[in-house]
C-alpha atoms as a PDB file:
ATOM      1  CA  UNK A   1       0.000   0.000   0.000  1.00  0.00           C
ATOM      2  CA  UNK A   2       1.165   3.368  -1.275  1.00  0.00           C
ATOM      3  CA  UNK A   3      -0.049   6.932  -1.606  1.00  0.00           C
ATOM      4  CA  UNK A   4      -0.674   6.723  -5.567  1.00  0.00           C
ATOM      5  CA  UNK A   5      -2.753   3.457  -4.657  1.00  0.00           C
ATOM      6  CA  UNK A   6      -4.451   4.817  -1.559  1.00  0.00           C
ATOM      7  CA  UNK A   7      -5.175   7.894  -3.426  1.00  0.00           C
ATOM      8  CA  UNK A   8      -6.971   5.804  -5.791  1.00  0.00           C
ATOM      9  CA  UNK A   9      -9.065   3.627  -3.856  1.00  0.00           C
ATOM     10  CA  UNK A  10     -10.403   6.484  -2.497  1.00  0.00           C
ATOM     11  CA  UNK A  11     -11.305   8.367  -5.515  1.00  0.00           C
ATOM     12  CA  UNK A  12     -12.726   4.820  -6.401  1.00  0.00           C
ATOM     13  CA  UNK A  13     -14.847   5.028  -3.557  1.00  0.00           C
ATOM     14  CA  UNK A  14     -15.629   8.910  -4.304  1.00  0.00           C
ATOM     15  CA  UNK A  15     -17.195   7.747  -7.620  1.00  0.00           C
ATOM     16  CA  UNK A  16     -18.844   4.778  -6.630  1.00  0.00           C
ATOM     17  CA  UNK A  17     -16.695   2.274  -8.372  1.00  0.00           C
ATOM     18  CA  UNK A  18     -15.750   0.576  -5.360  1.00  0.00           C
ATOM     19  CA  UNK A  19     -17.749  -0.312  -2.292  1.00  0.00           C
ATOM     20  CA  UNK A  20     -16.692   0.502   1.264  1.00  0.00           C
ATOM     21  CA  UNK A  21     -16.341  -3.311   1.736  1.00  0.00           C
ATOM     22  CA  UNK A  22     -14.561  -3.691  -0.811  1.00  0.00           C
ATOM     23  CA  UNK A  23     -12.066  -1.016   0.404  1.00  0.00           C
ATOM     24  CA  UNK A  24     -12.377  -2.504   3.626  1.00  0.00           C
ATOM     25  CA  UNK A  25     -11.179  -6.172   2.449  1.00  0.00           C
ATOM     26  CA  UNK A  26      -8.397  -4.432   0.271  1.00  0.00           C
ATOM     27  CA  UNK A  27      -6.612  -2.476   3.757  1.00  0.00           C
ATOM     28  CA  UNK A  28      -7.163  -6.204   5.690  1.00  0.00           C
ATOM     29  CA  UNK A  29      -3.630  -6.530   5.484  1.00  0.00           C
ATOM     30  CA  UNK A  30      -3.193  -3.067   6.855  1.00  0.00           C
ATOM     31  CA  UNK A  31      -0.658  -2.110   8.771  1.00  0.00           C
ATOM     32  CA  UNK A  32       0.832  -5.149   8.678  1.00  0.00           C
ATOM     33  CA  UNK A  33       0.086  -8.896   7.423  1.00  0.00           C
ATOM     34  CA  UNK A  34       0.574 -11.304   9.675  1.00  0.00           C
ATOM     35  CA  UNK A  35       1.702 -14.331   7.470  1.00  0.00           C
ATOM     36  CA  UNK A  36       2.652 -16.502  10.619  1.00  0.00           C
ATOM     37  CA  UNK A  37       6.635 -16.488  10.086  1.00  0.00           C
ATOM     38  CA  UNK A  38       6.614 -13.043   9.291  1.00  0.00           C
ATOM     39  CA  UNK A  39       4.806 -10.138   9.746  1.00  0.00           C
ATOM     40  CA  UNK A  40       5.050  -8.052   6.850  1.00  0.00           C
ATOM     41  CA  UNK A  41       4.900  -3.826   7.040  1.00  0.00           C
ATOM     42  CA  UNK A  42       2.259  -3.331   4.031  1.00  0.00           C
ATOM     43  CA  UNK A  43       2.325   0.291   5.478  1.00  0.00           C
ATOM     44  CA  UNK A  44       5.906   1.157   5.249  1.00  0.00           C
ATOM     45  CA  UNK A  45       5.970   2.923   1.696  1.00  0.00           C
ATOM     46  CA  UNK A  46       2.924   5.014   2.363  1.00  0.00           C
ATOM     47  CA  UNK A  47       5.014   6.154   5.680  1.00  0.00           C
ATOM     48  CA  UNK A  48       8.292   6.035   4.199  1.00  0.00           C
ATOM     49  CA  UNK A  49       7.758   6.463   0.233  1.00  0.00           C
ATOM     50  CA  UNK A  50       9.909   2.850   0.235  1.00  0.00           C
ATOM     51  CA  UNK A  51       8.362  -0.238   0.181  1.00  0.00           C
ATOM     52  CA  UNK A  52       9.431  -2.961   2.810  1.00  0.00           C
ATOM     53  CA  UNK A  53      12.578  -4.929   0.903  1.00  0.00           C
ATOM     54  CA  UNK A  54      12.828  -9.171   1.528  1.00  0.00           C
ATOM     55  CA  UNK A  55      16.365  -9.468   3.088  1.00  0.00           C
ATOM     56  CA  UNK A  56      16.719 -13.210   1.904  1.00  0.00           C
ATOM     57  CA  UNK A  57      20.045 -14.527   3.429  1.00  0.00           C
ATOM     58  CA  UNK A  58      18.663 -17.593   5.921  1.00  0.00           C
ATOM     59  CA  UNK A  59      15.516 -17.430   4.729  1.00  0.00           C
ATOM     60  CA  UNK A  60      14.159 -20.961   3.416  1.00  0.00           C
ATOM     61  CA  UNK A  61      13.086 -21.162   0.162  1.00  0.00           C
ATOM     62  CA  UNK A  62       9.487 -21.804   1.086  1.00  0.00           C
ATOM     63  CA  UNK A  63       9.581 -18.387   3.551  1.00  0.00           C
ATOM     64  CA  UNK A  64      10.746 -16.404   0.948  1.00  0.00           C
ATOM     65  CA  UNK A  65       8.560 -17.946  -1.741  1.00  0.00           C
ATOM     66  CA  UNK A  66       5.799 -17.073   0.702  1.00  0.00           C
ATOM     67  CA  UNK A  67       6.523 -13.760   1.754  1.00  0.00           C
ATOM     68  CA  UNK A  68       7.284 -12.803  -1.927  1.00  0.00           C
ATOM     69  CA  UNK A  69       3.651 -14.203  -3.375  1.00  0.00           C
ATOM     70  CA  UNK A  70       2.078 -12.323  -0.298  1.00  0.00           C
ATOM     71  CA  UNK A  71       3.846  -8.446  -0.719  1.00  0.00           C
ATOM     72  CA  UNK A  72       2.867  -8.970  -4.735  1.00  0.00           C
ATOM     73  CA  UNK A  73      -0.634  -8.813  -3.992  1.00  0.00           C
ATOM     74  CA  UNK A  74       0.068  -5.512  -1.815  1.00  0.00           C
ATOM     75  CA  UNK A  75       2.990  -4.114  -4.145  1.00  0.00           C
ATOM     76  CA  UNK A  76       3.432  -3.939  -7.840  1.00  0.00           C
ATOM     77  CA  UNK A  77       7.118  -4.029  -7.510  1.00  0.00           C
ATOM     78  CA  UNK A  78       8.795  -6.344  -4.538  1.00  0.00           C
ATOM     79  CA  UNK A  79      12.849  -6.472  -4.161  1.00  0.00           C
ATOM     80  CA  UNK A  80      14.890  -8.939  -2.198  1.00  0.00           C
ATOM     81  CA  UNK A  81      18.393  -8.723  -0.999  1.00  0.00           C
ATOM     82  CA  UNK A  82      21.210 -11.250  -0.760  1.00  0.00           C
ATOM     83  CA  UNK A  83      19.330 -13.926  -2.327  1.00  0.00           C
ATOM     84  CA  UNK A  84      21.391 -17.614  -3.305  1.00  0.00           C
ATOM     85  CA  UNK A  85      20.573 -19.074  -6.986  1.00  0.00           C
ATOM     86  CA  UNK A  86      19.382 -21.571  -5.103  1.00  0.00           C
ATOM     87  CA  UNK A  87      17.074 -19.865  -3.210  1.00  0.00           C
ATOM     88  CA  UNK A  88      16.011 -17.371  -6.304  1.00  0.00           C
ATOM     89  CA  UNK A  89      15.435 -20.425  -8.207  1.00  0.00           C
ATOM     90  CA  UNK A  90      12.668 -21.722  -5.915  1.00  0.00           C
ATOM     91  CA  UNK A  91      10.929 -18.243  -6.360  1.00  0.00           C
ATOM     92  CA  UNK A  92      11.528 -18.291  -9.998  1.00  0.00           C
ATOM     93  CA  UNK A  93       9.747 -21.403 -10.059  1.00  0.00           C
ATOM     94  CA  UNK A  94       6.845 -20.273  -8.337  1.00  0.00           C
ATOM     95  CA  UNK A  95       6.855 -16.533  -9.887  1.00  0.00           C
ATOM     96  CA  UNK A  96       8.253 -17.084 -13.023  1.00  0.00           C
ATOM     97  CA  UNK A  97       8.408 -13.299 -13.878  1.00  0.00           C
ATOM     98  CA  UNK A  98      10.310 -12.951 -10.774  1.00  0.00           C
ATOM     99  CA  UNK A  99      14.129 -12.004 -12.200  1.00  0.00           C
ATOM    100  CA  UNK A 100      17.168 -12.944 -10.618  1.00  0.00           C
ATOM    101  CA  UNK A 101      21.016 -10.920 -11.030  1.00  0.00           C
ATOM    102  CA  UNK A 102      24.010 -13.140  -9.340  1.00  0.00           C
ATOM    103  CA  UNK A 103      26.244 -10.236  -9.139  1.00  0.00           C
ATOM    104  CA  UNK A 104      23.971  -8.138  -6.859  1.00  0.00           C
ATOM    105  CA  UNK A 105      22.002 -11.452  -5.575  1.00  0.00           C
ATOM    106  CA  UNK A 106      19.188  -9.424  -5.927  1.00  0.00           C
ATOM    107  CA  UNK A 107      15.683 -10.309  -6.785  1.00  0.00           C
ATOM    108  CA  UNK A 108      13.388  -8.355  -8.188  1.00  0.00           C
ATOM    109  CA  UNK A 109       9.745  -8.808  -9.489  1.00  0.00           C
ATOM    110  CA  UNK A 110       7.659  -6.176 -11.299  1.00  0.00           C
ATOM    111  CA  UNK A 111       3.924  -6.233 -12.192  1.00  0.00           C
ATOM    112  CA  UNK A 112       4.723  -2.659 -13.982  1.00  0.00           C
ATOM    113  CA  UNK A 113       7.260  -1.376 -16.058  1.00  0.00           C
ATOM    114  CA  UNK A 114       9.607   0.809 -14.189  1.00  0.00           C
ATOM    115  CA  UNK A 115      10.016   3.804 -16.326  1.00  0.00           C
ATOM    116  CA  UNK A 116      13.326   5.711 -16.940  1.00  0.00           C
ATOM    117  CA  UNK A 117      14.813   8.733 -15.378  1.00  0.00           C
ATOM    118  CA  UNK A 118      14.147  11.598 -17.610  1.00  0.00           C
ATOM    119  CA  UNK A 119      17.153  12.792 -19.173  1.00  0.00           C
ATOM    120  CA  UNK A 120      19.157  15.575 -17.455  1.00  0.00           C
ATOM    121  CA  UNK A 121      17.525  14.525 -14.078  1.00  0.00           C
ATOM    122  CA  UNK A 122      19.431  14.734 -10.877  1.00  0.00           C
ATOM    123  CA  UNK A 123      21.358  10.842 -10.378  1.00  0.00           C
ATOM    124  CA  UNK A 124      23.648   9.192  -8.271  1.00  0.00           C
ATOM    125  CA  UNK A 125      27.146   8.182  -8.901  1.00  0.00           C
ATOM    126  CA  UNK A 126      28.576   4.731  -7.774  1.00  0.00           C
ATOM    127  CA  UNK A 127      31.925   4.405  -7.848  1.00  0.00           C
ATOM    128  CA  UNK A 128      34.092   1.329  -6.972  1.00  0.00           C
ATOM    129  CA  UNK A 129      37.405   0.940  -5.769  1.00  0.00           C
ATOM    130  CA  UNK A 130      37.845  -2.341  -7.701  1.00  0.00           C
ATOM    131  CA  UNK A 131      36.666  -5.218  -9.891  1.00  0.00           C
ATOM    132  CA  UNK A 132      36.173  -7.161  -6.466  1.00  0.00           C
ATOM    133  CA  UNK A 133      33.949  -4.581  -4.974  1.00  0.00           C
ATOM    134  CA  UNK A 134      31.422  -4.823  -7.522  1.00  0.00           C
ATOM    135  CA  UNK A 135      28.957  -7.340  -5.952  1.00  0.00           C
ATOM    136  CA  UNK A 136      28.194  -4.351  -3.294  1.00  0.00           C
ATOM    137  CA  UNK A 137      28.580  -1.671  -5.940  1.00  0.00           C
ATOM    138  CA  UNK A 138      25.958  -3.294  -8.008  1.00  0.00           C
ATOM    139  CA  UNK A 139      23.703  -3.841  -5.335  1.00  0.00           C
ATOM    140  CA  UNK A 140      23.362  -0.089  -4.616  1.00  0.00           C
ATOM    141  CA  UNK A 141      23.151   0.977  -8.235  1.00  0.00           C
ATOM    142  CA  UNK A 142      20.527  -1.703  -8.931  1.00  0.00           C
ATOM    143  CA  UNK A 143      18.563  -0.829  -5.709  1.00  0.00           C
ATOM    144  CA  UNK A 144      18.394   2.922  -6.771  1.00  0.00           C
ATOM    145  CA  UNK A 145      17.180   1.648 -10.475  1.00  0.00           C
ATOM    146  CA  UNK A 146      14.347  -0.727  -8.949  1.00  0.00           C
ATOM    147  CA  UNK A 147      13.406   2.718  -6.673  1.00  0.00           C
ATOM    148  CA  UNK A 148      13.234   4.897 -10.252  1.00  0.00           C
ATOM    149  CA  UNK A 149      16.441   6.442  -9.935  1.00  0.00           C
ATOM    150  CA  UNK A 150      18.764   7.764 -12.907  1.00  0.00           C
ATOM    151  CA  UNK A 151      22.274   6.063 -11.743  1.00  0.00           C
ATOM    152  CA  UNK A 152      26.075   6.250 -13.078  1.00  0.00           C
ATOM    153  CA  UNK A 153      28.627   3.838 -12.695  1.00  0.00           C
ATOM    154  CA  UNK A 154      32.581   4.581 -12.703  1.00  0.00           C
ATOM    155  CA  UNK A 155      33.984   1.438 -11.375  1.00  0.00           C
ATOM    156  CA  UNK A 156      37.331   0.142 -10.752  1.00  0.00           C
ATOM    157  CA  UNK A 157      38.683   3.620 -10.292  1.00  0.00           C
ATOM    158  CA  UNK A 158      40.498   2.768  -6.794  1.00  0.00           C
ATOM    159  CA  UNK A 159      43.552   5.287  -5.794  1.00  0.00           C
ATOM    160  CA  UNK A 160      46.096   2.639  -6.467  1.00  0.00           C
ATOM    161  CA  UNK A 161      45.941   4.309  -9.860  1.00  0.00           C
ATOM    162  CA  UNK A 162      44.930   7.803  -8.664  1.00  0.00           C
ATOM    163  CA  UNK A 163      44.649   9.015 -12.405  1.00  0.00           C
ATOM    164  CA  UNK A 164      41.576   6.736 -12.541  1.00  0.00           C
ATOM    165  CA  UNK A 165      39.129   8.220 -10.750  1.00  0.00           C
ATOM    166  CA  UNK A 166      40.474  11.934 -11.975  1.00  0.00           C
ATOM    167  CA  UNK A 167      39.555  10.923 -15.074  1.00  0.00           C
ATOM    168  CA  UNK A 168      36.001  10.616 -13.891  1.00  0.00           C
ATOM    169  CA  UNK A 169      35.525  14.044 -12.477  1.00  0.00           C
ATOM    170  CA  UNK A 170      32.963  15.015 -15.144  1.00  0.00           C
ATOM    171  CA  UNK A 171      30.312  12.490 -13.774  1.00  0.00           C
ATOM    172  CA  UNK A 172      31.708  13.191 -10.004  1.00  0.00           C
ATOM    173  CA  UNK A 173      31.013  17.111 -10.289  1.00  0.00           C
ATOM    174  CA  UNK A 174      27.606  16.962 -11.737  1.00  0.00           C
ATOM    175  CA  UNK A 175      26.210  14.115  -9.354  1.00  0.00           C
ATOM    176  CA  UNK A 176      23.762  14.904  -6.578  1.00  0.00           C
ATOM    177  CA  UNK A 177      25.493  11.841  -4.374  1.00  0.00           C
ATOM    178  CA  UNK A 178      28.326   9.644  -4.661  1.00  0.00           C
ATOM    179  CA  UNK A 179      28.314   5.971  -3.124  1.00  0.00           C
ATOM    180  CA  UNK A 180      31.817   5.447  -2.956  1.00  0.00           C
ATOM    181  CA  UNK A 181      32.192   1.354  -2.423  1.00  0.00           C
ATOM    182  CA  UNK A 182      35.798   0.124  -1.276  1.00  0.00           C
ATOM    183  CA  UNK A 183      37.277  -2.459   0.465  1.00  0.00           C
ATOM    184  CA  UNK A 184      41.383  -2.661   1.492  1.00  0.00           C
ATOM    185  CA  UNK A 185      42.034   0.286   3.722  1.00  0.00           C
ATOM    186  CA  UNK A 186      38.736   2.292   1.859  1.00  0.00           C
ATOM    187  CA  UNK A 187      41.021   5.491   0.890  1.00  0.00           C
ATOM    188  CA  UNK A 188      38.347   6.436  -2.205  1.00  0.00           C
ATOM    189  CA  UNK A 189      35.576   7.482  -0.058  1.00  0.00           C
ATOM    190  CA  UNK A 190      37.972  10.089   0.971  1.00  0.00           C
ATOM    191  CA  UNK A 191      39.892  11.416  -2.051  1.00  0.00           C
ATOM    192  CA  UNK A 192      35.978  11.176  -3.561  1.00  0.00           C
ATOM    193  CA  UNK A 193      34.720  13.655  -0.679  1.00  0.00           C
ATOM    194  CA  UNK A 194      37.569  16.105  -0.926  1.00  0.00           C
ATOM    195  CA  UNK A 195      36.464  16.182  -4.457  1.00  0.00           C
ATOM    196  CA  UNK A 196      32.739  17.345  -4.973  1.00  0.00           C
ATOM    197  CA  UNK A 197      30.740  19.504  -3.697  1.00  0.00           C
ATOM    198  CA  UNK A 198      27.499  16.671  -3.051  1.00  0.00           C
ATOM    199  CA  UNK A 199      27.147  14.466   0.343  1.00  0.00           C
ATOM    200  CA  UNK A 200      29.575  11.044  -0.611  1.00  0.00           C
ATOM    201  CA  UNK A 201      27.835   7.669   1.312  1.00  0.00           C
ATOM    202  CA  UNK A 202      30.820   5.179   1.892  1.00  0.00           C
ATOM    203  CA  UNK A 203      30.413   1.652   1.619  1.00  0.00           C
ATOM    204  CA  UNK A 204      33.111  -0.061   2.942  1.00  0.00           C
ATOM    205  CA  UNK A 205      33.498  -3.829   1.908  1.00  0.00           C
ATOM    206  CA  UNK A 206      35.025  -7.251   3.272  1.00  0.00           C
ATOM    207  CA  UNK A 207      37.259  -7.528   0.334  1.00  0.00           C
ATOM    208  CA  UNK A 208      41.241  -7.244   1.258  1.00  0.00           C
ATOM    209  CA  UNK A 209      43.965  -9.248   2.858  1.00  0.00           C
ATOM    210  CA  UNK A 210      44.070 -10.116   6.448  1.00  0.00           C
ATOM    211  CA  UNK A 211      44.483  -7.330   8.117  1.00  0.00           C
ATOM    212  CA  UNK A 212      41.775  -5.347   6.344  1.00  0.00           C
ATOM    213  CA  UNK A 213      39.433  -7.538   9.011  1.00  0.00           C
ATOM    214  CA  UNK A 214      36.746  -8.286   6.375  1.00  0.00           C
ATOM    215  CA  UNK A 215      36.005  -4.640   5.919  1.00  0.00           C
ATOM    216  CA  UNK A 216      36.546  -3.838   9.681  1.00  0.00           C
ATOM    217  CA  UNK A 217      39.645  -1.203   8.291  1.00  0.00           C
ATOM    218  CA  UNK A 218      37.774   0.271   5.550  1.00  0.00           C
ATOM    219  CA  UNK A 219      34.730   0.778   7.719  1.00  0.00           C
ATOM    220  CA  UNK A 220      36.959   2.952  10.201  1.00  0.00           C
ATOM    221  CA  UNK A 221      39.028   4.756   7.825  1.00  0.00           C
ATOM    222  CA  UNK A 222      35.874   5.824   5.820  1.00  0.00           C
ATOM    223  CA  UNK A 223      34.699   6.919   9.774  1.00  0.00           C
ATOM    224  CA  UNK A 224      37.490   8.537  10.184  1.00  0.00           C
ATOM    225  CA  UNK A 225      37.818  10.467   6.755  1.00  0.00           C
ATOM    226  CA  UNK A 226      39.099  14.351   7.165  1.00  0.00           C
ATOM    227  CA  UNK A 227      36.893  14.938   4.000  1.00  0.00           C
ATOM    228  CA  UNK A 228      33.786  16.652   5.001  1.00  0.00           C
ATOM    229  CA  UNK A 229      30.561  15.220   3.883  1.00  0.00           C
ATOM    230  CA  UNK A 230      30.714  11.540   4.195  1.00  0.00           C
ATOM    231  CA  UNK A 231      28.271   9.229   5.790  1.00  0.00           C
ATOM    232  CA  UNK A 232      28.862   5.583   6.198  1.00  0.00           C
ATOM    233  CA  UNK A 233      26.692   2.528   6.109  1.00  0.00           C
ATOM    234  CA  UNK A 234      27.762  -0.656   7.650  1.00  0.00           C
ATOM    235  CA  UNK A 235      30.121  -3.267   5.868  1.00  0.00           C
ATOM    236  CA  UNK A 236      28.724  -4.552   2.583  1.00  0.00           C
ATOM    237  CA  UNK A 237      25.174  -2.703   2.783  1.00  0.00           C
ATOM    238  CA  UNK A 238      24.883  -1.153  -0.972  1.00  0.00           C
ATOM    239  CA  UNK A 239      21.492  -1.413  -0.289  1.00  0.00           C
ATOM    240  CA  UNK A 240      21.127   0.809   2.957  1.00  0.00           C
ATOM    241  CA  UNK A 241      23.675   3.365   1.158  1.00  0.00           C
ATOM    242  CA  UNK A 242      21.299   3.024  -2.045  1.00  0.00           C
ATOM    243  CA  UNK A 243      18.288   4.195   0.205  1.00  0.00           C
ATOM    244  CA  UNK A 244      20.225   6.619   1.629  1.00  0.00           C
ATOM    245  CA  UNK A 245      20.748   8.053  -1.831  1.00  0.00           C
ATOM    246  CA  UNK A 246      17.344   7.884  -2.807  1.00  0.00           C
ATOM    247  CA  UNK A 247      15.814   9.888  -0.383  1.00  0.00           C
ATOM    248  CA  UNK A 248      18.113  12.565  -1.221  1.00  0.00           C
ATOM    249  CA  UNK A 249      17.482  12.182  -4.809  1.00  0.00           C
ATOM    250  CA  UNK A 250      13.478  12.100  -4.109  1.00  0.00           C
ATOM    251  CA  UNK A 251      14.045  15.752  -1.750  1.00  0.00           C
ATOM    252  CA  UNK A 252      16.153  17.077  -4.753  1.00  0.00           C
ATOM    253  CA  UNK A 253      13.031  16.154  -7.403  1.00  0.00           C
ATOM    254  CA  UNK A 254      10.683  17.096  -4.626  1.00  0.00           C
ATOM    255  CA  UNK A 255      11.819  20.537  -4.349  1.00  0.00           C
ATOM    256  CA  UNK A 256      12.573  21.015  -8.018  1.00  0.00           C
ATOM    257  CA  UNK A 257       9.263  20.335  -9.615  1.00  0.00           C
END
């Protein structure tokens, strides 16, 4: 449940196309449905303007096969995070237009076609340190795509080979928010902030040696950046940075129209 379809099961009602019982059995569900293992928030986009997301990692197949059937009947687009094939398979099989991307183990599933940014609208930059990071990179960008967001990618642009991400500062000047995804000691989110002007969300990752901690170092150098304007999720959370950069996108377009 959303505004836009709140909004129009009342105008339903307004005009007599649609019964009060009939709105009445529609909101059951409402705040929350109660499927037994889980109680899903059917409220949270019309409170938050985001839709509850499945977070799928040790979920059984049958939970998430469940929980996915039951938000589609509430939502015309659902999302789930850190899915296995294994497990996406089992909702494929069920939901066959359910659609499945290994890199960002995301699923998604879309009764309507999510339209594209108009051109020249406000987006958000992801940039990776490297080739390893992209897994977490991808699940931010994707995230912010499946939310309606225009995104750019400049990937692999870590300051081993400083040059790199210079040669990106076209796309880094004009963005409206940088996630800045690195792993190893996480120096990008910081060269990135002392470059632009726009809040930079860091997303440190587990990938480095030993002593990196499995993103324990990256996570406290991005804290401890001397480049104003950066904000850090936890270790490996593209998604929470992705949200993140969506509501500031949404305030941006909010404020612009």
């Amino acid at each position: 449940m959303d505004a836009d379809t709140l909004r129009t099961m009342l105008e339903a009602i307004n005009s007599g196309d649609m019964s009060v019982d009939q709105a009445i059995e529609r909101l059951r569900g409402f705040p929350y449905d109660d499927i037994g293992h889980t109680r899903l928030d059917t409220h949270r986009a019309l409170r938050k303007g985001l839709p509850e997301v499945v977070f799928c990692q040790n979920k059984t197949s049958s939970q998430a096969v469940e929980i996915f059937e039951r938000l589609s009947q509430h939502h015309k687009r659902v999302m789930g995070t850190r899915a296995s094939p294994e497990l996406a398979a089992a909702v494929q099989s069920q939901l066959p237009n359910a659609r499945y991307d290994p890199t960002s183990r995301l699923i998604t599933l879309n009764s309507e076609k999510i339209l594209s940014p108009p051109v020249g609208s406000p987006y958000a930059l992801v940039v990776s340190a490297g080739t390893s990071d992209q897994p977490v990179a991808e699940e931010a960008a994707q995230t912010l795509e499946f939310l309606g967001s225009r995104v750019e990618r400049a990937y692999d642009v870590g300051v081993a080979g400083l040059h790199r991400v210079l040669d990106q500062r076209e796309l880094l000047f004009n963005a409206e928010v940088v996630i800045s995804v690195a792993g190893m000691e996480g120096a990008l989110t910081s060269v990135v902030s002392g470059l632009v002007s726009c809040p930079v969300i860091g997303v440190p990752t587990s990938v480095g040696y030993g002593a990196s901690f499995d993103g324990l170092a990256s996570l406290l150098a991005m804290l401890n950046s001397c480049a104003p304007g950066v904000a850090v999720v936890n270790i490996d959370n593209g998604f929470g940075a992705a949200q993140f950069a969506y509501m500031i996108l949404s305030r941006i377009q909010r404020n612009t129209v």
